[in-house]
C-alpha atoms as a PDB file:
ATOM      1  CA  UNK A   1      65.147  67.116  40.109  1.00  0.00           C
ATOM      2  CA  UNK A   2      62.328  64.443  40.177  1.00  0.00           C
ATOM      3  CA  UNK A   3      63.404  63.500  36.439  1.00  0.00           C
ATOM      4  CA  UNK A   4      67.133  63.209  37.310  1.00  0.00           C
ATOM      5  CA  UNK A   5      66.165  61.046  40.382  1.00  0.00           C
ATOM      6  CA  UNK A   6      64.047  58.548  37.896  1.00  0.00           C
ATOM      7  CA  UNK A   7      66.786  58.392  35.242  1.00  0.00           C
ATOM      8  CA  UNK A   8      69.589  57.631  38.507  1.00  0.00           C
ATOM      9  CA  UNK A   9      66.911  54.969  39.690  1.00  0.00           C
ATOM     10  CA  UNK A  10      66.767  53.286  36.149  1.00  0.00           C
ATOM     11  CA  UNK A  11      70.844  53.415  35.789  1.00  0.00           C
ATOM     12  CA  UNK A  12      70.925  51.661  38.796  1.00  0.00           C
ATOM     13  CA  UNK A  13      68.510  49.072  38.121  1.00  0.00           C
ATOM     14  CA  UNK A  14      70.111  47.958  34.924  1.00  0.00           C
ATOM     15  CA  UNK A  15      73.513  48.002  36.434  1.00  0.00           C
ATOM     16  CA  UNK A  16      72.344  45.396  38.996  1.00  0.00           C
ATOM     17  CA  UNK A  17      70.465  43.620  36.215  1.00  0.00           C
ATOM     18  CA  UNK A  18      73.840  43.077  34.466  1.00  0.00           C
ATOM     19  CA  UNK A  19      75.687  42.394  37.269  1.00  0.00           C
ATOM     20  CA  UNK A  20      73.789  39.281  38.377  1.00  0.00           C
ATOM     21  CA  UNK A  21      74.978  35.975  37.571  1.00  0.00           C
ATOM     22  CA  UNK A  22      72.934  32.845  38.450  1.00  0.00           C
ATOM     23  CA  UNK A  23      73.962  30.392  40.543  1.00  0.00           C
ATOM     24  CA  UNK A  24      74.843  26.847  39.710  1.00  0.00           C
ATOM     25  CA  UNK A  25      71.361  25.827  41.071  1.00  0.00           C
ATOM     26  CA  UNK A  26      69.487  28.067  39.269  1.00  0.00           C
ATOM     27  CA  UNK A  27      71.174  26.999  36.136  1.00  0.00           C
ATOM     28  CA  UNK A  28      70.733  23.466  36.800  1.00  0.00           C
ATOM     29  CA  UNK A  29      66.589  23.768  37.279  1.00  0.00           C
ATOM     30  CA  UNK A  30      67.050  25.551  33.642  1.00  0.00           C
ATOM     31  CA  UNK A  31      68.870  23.133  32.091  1.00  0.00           C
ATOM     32  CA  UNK A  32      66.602  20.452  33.528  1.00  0.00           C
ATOM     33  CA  UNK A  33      63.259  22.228  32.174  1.00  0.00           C
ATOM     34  CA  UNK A  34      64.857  22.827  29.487  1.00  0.00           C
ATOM     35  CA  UNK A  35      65.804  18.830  28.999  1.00  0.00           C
ATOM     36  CA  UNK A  36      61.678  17.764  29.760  1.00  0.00           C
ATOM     37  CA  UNK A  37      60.532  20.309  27.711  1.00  0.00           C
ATOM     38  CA  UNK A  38      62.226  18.563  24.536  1.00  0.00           C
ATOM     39  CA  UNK A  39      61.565  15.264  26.224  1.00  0.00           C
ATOM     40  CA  UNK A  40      57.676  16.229  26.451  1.00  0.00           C
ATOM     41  CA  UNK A  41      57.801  17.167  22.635  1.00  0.00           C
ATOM     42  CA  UNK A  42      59.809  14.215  21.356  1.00  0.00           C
ATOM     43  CA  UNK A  43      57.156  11.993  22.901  1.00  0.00           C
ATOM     44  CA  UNK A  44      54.089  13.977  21.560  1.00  0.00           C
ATOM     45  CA  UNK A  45      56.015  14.129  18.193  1.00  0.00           C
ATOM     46  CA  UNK A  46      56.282  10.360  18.650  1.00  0.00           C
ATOM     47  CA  UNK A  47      52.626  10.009  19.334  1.00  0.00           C
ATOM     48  CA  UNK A  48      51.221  12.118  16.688  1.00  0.00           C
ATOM     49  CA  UNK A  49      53.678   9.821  13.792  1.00  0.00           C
ATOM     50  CA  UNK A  50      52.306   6.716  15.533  1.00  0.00           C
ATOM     51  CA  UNK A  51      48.758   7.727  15.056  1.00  0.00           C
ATOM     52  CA  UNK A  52      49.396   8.756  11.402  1.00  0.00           C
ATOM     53  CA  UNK A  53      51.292   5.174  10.648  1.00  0.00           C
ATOM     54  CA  UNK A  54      47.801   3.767  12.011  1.00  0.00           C
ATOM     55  CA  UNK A  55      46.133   5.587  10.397  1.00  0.00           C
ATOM     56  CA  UNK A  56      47.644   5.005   6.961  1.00  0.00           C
ATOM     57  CA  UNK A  57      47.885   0.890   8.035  1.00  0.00           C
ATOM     58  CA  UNK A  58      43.708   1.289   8.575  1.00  0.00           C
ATOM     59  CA  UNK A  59      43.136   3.161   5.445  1.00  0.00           C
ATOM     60  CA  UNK A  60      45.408   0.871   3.670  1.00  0.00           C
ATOM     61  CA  UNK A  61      43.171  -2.321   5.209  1.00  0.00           C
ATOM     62  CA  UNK A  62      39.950  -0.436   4.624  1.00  0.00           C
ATOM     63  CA  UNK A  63      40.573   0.070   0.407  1.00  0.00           C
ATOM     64  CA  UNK A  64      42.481  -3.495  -0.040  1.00  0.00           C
ATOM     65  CA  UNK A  65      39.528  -5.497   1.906  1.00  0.00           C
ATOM     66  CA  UNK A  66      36.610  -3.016   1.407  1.00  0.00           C
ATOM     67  CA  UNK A  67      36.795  -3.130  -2.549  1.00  0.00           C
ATOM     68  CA  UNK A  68      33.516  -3.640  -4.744  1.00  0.00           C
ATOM     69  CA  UNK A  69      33.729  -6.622  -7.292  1.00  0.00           C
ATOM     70  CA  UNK A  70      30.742  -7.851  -7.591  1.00  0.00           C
ATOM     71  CA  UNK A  71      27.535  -5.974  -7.647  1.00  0.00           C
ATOM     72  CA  UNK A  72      24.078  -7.606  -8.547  1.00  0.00           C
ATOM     73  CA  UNK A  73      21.101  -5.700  -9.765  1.00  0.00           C
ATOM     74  CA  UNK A  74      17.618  -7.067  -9.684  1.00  0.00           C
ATOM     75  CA  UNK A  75      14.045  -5.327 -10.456  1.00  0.00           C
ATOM     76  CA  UNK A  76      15.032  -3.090 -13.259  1.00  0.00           C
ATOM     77  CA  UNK A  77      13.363  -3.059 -16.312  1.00  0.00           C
ATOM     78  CA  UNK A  78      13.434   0.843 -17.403  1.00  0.00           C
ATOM     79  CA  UNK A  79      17.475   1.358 -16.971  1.00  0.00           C
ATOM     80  CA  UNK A  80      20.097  -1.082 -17.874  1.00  0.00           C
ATOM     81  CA  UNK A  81      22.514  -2.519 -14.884  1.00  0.00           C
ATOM     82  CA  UNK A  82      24.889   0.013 -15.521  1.00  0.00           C
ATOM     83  CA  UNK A  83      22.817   2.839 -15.209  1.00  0.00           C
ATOM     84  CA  UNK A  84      21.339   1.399 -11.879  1.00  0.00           C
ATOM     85  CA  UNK A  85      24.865   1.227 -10.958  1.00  0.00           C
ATOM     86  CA  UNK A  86      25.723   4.542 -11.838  1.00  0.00           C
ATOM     87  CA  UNK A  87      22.884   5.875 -10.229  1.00  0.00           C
ATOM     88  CA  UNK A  88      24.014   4.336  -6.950  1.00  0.00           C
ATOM     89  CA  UNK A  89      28.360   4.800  -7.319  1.00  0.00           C
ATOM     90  CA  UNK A  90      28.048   8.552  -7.648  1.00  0.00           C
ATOM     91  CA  UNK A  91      31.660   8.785  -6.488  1.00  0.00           C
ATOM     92  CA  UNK A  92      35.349   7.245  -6.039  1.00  0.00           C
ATOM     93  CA  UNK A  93      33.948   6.520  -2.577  1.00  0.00           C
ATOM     94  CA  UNK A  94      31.165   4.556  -3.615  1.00  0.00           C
ATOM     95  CA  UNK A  95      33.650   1.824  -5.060  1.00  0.00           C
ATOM     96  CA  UNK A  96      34.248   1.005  -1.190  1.00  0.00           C
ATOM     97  CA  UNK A  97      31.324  -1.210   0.957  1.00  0.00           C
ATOM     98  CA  UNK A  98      32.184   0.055   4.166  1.00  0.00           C
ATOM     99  CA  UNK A  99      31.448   3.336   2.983  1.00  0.00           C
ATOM    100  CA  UNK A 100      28.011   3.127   0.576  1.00  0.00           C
ATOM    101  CA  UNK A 101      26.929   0.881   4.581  1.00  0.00           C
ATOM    102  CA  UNK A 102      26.999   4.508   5.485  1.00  0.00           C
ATOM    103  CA  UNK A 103      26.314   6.606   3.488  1.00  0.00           C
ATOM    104  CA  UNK A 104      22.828   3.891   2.229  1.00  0.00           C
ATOM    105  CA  UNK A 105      22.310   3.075   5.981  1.00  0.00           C
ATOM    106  CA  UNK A 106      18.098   3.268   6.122  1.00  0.00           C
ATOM    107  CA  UNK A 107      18.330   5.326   3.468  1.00  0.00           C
ATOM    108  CA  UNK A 108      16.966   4.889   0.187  1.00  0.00           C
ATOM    109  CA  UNK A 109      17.681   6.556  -3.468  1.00  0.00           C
ATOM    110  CA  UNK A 110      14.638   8.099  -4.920  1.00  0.00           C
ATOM    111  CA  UNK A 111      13.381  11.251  -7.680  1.00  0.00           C
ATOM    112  CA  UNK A 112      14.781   8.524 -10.209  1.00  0.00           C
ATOM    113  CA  UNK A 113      12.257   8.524 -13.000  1.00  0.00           C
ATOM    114  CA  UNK A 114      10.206   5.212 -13.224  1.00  0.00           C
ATOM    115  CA  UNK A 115      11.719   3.764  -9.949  1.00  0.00           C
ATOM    116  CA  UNK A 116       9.847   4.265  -6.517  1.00  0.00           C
ATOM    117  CA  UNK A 117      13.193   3.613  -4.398  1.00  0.00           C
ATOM    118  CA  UNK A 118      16.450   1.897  -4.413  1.00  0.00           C
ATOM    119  CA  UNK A 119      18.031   0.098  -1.442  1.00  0.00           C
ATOM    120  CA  UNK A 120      21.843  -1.253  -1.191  1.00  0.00           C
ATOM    121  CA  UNK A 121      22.505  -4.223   0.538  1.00  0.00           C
ATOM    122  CA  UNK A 122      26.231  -5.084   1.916  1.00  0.00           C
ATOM    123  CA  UNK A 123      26.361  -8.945   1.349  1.00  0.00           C
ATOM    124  CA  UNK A 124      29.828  -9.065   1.648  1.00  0.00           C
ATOM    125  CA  UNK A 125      32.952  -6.467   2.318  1.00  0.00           C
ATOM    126  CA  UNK A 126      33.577  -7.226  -1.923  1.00  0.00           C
ATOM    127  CA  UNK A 127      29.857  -7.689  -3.050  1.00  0.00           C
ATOM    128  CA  UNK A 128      26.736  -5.761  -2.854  1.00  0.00           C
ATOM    129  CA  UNK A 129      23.085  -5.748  -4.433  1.00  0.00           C
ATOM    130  CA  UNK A 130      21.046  -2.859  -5.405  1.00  0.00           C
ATOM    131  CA  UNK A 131      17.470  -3.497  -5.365  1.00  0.00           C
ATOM    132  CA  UNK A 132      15.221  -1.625  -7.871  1.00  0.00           C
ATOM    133  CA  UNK A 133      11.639  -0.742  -6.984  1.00  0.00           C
ATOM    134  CA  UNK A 134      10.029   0.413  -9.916  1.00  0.00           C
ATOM    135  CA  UNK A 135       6.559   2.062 -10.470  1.00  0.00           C
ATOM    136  CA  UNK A 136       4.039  -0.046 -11.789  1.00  0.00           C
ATOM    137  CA  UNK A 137       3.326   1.318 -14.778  1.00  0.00           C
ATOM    138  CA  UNK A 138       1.098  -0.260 -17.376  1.00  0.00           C
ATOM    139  CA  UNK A 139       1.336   2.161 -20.451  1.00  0.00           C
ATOM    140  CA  UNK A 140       1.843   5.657 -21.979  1.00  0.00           C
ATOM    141  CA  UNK A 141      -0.335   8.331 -23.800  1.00  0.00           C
ATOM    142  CA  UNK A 142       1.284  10.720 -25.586  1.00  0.00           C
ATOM    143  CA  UNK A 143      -0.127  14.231 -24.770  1.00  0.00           C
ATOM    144  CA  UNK A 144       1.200  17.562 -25.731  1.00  0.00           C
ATOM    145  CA  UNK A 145       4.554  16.286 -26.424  1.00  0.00           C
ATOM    146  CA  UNK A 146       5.265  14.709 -23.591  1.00  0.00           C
ATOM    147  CA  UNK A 147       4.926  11.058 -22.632  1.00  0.00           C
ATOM    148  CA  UNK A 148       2.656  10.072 -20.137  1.00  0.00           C
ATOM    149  CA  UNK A 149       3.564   6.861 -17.983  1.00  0.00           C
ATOM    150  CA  UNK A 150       0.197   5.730 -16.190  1.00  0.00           C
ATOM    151  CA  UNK A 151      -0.398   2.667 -13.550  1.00  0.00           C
ATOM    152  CA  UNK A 152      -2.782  -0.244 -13.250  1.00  0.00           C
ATOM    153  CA  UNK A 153      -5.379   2.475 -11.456  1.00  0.00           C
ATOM    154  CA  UNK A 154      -4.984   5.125 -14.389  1.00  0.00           C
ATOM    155  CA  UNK A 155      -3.205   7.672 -12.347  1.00  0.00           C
ATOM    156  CA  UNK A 156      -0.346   9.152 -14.533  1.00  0.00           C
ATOM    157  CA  UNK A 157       3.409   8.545 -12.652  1.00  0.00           C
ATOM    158  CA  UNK A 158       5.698   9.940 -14.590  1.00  0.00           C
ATOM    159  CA  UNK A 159       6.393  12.109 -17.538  1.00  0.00           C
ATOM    160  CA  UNK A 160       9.002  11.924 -19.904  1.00  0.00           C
ATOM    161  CA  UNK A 161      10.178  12.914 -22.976  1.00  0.00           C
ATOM    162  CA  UNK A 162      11.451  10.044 -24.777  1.00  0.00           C
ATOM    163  CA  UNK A 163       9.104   6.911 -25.469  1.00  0.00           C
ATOM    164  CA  UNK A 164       9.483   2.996 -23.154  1.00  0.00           C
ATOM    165  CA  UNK A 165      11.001   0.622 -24.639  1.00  0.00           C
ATOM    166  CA  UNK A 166       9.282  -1.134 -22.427  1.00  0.00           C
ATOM    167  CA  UNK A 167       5.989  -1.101 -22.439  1.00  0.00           C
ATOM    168  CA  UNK A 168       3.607  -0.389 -25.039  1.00  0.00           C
ATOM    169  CA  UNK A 169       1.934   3.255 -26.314  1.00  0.00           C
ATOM    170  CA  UNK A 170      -1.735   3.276 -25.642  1.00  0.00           C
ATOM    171  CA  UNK A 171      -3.997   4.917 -28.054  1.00  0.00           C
ATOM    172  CA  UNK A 172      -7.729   5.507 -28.552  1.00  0.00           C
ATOM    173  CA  UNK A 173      -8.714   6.718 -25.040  1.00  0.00           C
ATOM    174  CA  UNK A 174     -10.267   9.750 -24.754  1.00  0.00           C
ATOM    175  CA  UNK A 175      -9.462  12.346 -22.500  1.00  0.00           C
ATOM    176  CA  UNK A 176      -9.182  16.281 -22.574  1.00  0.00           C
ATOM    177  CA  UNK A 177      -6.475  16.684 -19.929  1.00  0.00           C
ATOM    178  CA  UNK A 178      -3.691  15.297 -17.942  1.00  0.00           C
ATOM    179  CA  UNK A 179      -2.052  16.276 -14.569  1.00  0.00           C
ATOM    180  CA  UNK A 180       0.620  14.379 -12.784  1.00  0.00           C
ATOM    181  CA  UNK A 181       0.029  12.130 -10.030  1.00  0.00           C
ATOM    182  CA  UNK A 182      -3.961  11.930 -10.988  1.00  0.00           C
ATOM    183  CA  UNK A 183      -5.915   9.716 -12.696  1.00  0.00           C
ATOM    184  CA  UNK A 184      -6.603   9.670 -16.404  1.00  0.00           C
ATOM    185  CA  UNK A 185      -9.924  11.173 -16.935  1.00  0.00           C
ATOM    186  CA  UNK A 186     -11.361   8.681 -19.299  1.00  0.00           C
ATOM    187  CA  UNK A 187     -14.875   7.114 -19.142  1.00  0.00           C
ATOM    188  CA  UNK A 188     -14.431   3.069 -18.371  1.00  0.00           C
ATOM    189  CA  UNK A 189     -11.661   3.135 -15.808  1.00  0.00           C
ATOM    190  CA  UNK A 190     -11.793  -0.396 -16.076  1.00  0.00           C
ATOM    191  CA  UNK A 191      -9.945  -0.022 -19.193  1.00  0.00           C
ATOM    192  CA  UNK A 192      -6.564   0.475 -17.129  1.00  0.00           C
ATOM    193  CA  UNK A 193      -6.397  -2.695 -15.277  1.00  0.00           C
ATOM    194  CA  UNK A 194      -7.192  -4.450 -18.694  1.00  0.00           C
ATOM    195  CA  UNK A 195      -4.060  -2.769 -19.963  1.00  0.00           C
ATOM    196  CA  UNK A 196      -1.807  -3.729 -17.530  1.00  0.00           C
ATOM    197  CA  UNK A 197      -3.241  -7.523 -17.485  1.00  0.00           C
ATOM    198  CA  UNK A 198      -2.415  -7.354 -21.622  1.00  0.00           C
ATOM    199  CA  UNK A 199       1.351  -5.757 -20.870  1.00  0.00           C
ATOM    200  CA  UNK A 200       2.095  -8.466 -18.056  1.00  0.00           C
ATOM    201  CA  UNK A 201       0.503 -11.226 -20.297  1.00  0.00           C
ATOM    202  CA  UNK A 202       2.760  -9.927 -23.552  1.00  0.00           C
ATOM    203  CA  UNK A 203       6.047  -9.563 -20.809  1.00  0.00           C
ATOM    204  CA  UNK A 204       5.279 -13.383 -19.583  1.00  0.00           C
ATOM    205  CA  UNK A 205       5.297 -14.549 -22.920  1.00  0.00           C
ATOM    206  CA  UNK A 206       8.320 -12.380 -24.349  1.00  0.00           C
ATOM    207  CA  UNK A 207       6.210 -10.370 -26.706  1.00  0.00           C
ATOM    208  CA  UNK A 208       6.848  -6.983 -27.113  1.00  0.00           C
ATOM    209  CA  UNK A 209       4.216  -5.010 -28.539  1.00  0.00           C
ATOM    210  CA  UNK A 210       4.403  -1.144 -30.052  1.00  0.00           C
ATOM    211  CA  UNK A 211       1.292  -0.118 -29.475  1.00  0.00           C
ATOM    212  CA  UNK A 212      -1.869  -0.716 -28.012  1.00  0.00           C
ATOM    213  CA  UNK A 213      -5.221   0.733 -29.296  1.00  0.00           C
ATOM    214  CA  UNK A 214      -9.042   0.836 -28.214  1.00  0.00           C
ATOM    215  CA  UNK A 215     -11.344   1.495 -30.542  1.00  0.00           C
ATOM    216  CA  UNK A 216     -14.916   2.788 -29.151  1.00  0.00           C
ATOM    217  CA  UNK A 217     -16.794  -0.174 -28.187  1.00  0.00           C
ATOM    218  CA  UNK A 218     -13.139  -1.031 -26.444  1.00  0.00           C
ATOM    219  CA  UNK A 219     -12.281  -3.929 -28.925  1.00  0.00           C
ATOM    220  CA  UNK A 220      -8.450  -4.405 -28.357  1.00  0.00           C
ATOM    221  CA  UNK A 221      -5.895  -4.035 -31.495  1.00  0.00           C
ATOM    222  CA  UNK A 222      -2.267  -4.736 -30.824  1.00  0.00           C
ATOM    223  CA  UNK A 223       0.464  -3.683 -32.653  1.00  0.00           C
ATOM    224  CA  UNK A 224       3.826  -5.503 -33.590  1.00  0.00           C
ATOM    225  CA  UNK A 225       5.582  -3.956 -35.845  1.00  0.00           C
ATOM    226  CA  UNK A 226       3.438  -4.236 -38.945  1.00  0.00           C
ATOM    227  CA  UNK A 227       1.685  -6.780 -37.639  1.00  0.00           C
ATOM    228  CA  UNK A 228      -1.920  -5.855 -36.227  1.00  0.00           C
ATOM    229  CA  UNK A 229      -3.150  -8.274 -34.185  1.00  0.00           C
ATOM    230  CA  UNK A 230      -7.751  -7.861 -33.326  1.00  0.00           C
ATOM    231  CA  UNK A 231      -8.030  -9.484 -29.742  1.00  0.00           C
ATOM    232  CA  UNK A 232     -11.604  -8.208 -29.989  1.00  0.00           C
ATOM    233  CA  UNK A 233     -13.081  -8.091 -26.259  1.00  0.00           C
ATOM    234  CA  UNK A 234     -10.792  -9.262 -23.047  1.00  0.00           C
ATOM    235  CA  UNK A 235     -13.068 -12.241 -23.287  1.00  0.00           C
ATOM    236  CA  UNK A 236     -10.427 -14.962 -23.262  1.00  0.00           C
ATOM    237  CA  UNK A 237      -7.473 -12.871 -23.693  1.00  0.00           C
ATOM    238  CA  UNK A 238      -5.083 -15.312 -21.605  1.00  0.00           C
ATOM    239  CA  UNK A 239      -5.714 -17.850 -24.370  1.00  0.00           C
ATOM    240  CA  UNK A 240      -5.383 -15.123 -27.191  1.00  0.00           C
ATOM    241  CA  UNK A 241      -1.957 -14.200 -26.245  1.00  0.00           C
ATOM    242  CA  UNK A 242      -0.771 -17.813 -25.698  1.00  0.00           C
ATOM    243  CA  UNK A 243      -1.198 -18.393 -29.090  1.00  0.00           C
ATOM    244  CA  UNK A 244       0.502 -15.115 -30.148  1.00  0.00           C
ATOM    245  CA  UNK A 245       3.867 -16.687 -28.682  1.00  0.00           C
ATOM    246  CA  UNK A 246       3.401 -19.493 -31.722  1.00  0.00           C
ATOM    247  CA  UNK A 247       2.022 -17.754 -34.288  1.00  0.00           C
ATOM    248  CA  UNK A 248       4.096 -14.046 -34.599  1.00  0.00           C
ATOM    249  CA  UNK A 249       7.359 -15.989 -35.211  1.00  0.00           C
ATOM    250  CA  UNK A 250       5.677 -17.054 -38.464  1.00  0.00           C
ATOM    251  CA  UNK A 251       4.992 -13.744 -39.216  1.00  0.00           C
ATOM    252  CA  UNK A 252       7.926 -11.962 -38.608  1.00  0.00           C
ATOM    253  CA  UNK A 253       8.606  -9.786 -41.801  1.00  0.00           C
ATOM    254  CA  UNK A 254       4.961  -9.914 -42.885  1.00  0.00           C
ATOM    255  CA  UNK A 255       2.757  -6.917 -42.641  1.00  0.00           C
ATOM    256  CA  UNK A 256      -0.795  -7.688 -41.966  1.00  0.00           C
ATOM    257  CA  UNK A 257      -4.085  -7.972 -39.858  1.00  0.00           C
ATOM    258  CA  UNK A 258      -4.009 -11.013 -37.541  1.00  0.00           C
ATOM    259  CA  UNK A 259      -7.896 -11.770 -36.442  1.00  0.00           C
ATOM    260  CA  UNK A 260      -8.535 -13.506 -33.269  1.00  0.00           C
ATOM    261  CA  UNK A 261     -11.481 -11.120 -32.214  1.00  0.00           C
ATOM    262  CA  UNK A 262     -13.341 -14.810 -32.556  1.00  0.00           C
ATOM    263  CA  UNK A 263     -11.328 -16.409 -30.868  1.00  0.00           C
ATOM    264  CA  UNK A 264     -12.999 -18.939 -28.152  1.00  0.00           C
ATOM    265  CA  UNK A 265     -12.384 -22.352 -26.270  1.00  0.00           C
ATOM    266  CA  UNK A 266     -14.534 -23.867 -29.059  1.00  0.00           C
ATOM    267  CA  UNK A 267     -13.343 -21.964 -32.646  1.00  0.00           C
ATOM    268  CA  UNK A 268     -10.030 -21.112 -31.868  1.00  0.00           C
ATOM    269  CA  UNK A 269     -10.787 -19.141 -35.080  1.00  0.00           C
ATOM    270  CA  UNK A 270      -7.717 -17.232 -36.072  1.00  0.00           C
ATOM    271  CA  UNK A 271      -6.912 -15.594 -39.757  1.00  0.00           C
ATOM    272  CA  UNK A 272      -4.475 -13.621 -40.962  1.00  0.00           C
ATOM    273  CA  UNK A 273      -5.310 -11.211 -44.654  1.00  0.00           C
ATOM    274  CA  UNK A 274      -1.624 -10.524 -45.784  1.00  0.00           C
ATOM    275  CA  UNK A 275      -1.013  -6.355 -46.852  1.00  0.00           C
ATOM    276  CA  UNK A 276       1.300  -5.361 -49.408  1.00  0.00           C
END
């Protein structure tokens, strides 16, 4: 009985369901609702294609007025502009100044071999400069077949395993190891800041030597080419080198030993014995 009463109940319901009609009211507040519901839409629709056309206008202005065309490099000597540039432009980003403000923003490039840091200055939205601040390095041993870069203080910098082109191999110190980032175990540190006062001498004057060697009594032989030039002591070496900017050019093709371990304010003795 109770299941015949629910199924009557149900019956009914539905009948009364389709029976009812709305009134004119009713279906006026629908139609309305219905009306600012599209209206509400349209206008966030509207919005959202407004804020992409701005967008797209910004971007547009950004890459057309943001561009990089000029780009100057200074304090490199180890890696050509273009690597220095490379090293900085990693991506099709990078191309745009408003973005390497960013992403360089206090922020400097290091773990680049023979470079302390790199900095990026925005001098204009179309130009920028890299500056290069490289280690100071005064020479290189070779050791175990590696390279070793060492500064003005002996302490080893870097190490590489291709030679500088830069500055010059130095041979005849004796030492019986070498670790990174410590000094070169040799006897007369002294020895280092003479090197580095010979490499910024030959660099001032445009000469680029091979090789530099130190014999025991550390009596200086440089090396260009086949041309071995005996600077003797670093008594006078200023002098000695300011002559070498007159007398290599003379030399060039020659192989020989130049002699200016005599060399003085008062001699000025200088010889060269021609090899064949």
């Amino acid at each position: 009985m109770a299941k015949k009463r629910r199924k009557k109940a149900v019956k009914k319901r539905r009948s009364e369901y389709r029976s009812y009609r709305p009134t004119f009211s009713e279906r006026l507040d629908y139609h309305l609702n219905s009306l600012r519901y599209k209206k509400s839409l349209f206008i966030i629709l509207g919005i959202l294609l407004a804020l992409v056309i701005a967008l797209v206008i910004a971007l547009n202005y950004i890459v057309d007025n943001y561009k990089v065309t000029n780009i100057y490099v200074s304090g490199n000597t180890h890696y050509t502009n273009e690597e220095i540039i490379d090293m900085v432009m990693t991506d099709g980003l990078s191309h745009n100044s408003l973005y390497l403000s960013f992403k360089y923003r206090d922020k400097s490039i290091e773990g680049v071999p023979f470079v302390e840091k790199m900095d990026v200055d925005i001098l204009s939205p179309d130009t920028i400069r890299i500056n290069v601040y490289e280690k100071a390095v005064a020479g290189y041993i070779s050791y175990l077949g590696h390279y070793m870069y060492f500064d003005r203080d002996g302490i080893v910098v870097e190490s590489s395993m291709e030679p500088s082109s830069v500055v010059p191999q130095v041979m005849g110190l004796d030492f019986n190891y070498v670790i990174l980032y410590e000094k070169l175990p040799v006897d007369n540190e002294t020895v280092f800041a003479e090197i580095l006062d010979i490499t910024q001498l030959l660099d001032k004057y445009s000469l680029h030597a091979n090789k530099i060697f130190f014999d025991n009594e550390y009596n200086v032989y440089v090396y260009f080419d086949d041309v071995e030039v005996s600077l003797g002591t670093s008594s006078y070496i200023d002098e000695k080198i300011i002559q070498l900017q007159y007398i290599l050019p003379n030399l060039e093709g020659k192989k020989g030993i130049l002699e200016m371990k005599d060399f003085d304010e008062d001699t000025k003795n200088i010889t060269f014995e021609e090899k064949n």
